[in-house]
C-alpha atoms as a PDB file:
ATOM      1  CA  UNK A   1      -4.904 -14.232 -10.965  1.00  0.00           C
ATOM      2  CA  UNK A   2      -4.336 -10.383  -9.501  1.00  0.00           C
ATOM      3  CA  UNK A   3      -1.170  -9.375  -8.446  1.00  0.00           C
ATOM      4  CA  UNK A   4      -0.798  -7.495  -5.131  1.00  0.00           C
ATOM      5  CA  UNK A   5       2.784  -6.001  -4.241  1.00  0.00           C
ATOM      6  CA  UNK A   6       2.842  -5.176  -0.235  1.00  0.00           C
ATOM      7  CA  UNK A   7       5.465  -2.891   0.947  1.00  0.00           C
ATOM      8  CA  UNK A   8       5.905  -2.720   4.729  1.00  0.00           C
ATOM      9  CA  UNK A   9       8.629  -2.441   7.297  1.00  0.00           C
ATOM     10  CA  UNK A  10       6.538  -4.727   9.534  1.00  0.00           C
ATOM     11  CA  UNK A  11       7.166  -8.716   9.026  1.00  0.00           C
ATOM     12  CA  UNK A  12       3.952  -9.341  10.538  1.00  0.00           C
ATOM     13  CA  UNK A  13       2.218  -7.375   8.418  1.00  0.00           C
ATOM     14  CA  UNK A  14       3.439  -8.645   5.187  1.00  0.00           C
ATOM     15  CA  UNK A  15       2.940 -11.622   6.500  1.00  0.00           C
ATOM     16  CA  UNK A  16      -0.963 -11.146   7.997  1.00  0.00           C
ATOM     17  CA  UNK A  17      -1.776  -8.727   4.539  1.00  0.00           C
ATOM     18  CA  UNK A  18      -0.154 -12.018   2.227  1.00  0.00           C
ATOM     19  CA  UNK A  19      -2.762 -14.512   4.244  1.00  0.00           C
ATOM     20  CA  UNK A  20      -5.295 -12.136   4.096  1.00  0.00           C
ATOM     21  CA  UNK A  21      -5.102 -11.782   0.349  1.00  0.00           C
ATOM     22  CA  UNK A  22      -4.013 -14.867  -0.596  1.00  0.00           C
ATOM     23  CA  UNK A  23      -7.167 -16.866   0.929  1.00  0.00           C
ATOM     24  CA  UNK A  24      -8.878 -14.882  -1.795  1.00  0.00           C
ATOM     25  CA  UNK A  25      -6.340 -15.887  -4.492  1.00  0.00           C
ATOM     26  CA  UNK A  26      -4.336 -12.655  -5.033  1.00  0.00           C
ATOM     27  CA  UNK A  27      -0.968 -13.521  -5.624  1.00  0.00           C
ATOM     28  CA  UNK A  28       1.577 -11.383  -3.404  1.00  0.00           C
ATOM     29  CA  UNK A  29       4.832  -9.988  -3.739  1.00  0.00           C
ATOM     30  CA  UNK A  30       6.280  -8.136  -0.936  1.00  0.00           C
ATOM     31  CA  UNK A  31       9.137  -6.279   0.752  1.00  0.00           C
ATOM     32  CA  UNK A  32       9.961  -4.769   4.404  1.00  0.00           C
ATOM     33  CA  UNK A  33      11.871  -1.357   2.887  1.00  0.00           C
ATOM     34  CA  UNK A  34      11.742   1.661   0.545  1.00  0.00           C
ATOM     35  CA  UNK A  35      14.403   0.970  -1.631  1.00  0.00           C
ATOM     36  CA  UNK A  36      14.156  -0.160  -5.737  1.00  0.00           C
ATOM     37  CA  UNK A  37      10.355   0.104  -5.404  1.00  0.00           C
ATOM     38  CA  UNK A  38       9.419   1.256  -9.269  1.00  0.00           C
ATOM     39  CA  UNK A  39      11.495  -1.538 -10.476  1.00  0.00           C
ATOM     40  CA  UNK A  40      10.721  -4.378  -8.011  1.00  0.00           C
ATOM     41  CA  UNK A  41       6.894  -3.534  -8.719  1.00  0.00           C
ATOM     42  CA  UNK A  42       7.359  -3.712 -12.374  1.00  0.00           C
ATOM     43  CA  UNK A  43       9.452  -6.926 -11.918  1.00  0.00           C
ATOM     44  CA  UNK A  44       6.175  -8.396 -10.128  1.00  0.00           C
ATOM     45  CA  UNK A  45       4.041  -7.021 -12.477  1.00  0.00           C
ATOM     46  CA  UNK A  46       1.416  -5.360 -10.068  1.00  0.00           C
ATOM     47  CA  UNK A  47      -2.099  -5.088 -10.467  1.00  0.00           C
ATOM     48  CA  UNK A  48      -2.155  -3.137  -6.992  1.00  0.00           C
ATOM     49  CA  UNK A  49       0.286  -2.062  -4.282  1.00  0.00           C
ATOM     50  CA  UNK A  50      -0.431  -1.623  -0.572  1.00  0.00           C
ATOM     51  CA  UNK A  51       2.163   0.461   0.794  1.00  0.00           C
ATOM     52  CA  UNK A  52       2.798   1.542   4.477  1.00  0.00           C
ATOM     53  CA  UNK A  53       3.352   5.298   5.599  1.00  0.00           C
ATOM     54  CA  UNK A  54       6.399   5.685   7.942  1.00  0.00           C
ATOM     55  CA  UNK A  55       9.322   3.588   8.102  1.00  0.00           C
ATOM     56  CA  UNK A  56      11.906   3.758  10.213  1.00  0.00           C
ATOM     57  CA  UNK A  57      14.232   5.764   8.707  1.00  0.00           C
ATOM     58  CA  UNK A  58      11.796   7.740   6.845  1.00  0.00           C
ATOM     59  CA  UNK A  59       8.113   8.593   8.482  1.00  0.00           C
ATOM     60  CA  UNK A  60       7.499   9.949   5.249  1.00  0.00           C
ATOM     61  CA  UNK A  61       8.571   6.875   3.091  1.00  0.00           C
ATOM     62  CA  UNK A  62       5.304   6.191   2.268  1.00  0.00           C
ATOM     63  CA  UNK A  63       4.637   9.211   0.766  1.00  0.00           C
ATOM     64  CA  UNK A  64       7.478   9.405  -1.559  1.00  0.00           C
ATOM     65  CA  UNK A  65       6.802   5.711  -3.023  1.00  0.00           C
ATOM     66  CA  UNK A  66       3.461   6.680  -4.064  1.00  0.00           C
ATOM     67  CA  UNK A  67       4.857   9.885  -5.884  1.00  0.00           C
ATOM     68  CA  UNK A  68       7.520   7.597  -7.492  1.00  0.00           C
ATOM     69  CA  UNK A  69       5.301   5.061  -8.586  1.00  0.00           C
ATOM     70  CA  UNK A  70       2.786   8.138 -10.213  1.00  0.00           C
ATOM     71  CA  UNK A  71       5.850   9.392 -11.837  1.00  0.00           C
ATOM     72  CA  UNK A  72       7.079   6.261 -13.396  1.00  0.00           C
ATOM     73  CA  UNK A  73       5.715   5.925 -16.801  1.00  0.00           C
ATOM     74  CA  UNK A  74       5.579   1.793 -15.828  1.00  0.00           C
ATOM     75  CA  UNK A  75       3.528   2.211 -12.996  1.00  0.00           C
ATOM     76  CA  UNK A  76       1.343   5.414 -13.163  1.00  0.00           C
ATOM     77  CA  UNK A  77      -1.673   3.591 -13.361  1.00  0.00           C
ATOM     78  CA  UNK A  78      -1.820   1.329 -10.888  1.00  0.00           C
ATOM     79  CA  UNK A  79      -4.068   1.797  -8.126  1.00  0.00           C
ATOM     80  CA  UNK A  80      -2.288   2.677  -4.634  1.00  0.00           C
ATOM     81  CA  UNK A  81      -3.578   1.719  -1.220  1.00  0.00           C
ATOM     82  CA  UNK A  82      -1.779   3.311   1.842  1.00  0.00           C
ATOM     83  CA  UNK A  83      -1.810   1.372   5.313  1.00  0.00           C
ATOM     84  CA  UNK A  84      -1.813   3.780   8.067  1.00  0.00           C
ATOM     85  CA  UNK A  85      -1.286   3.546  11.805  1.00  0.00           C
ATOM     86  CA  UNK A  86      -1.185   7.124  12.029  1.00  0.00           C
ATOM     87  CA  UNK A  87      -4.380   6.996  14.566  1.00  0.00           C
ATOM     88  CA  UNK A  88      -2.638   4.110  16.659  1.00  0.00           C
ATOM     89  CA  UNK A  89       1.039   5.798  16.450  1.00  0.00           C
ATOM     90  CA  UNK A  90      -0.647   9.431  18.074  1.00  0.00           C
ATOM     91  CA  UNK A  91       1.925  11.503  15.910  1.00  0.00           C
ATOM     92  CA  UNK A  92      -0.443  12.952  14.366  1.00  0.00           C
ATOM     93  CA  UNK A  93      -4.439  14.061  14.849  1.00  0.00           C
ATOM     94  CA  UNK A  94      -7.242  12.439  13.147  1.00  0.00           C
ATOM     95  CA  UNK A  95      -6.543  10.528  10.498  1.00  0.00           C
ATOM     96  CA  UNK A  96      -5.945  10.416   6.898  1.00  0.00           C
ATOM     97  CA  UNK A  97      -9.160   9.691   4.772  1.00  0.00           C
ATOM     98  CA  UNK A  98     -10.245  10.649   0.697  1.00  0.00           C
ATOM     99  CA  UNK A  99     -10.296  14.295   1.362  1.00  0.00           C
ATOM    100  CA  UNK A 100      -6.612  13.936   1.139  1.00  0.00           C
ATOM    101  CA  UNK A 101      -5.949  12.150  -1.159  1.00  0.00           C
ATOM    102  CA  UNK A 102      -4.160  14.639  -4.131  1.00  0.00           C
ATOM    103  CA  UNK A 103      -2.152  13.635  -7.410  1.00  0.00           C
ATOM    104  CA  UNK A 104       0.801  15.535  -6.365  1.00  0.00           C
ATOM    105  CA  UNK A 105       0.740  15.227  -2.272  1.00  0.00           C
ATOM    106  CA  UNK A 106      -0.690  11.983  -1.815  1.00  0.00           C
ATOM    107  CA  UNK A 107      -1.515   9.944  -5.155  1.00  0.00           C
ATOM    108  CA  UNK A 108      -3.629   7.152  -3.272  1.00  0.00           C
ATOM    109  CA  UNK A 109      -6.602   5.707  -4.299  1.00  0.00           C
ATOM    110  CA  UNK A 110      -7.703   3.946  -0.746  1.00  0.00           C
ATOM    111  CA  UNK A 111      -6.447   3.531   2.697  1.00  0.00           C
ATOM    112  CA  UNK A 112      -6.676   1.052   5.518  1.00  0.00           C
ATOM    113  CA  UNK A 113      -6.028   2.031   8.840  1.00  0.00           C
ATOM    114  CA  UNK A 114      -3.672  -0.714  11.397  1.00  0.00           C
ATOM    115  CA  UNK A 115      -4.762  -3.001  13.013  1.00  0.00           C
ATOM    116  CA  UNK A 116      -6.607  -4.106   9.748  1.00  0.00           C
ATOM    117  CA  UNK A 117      -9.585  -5.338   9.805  1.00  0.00           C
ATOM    118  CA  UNK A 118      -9.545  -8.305   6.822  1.00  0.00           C
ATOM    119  CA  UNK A 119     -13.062  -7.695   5.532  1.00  0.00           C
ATOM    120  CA  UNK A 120     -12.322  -4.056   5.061  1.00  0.00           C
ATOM    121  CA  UNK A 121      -9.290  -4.563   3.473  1.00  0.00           C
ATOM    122  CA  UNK A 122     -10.639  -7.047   0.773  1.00  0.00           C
ATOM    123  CA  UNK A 123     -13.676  -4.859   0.093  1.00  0.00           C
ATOM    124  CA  UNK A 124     -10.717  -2.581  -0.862  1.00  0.00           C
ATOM    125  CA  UNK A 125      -8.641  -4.481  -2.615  1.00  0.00           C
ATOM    126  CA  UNK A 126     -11.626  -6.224  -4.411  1.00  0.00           C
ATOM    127  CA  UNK A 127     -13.213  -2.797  -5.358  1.00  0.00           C
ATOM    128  CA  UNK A 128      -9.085  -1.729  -6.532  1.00  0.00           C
ATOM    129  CA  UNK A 129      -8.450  -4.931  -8.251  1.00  0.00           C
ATOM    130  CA  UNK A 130     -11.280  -7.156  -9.055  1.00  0.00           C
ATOM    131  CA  UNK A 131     -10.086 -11.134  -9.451  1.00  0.00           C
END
């Protein structure tokens, strides 16, 4: 069974994502802030983590967890995929797609945009982390 570690500031979508994924028969781990990520995904042994762009506190929280898992010897090589309600929050224009992704900016392999759709983001996860 794959192991998919959500990290969102968002109950509901924790909770939604951890349906979503678990109907498929991912096992999920989760938590609602930025803090201890490398170590709490190492302690749940992630095949895959689906982490959130802005938090409260921090609009660019997401950003920094995906550099700190690249950097982490323990977790370089798991695939990332960033949720994003960049579109739906109007902060910024367009919207974030492969063209920029980057190893140093934004080390992400995929992202879903909010409200997710569920088919899209299994195709994702599936195509991330097979079962």
């Amino acid at each position: 069974m794959k192991r998919v570690y959500v990290i969102d500031d968002e109950q509901s979508i924790v909770e939604s994502v951890s349906m979503i994924l678990e109907s498929k028969g991912y096992e999920v781990g989760a938590q609602n802030d930025d803090k201890d990520v490398v170590d709490n995904v190492v302690a749940f042994a992630a095949d895959l983590v689906i982490i959130d762009v802005m938090f409260p506190e921090d609009p660019g929280a997401g950003f920094k967890m995906a550099r700190a898992l690249k950097a982490d010897g323990r977790t370089a090589a798991l695939p990332l995929l960033m949720l994003t309600a960049v579109n739906a929050a109007g902060i910024y224009v367009g919207k974030f797609s492969n063209k920029d992704r980057d190893e140093a900016w934004l080390p992400v392999q995929e992202f879903v945009e909010k409200p997710i759709d569920p088919e899209v983001l299994l195709a994702k996860v599936e195509a991330l982390c097979p079962s």
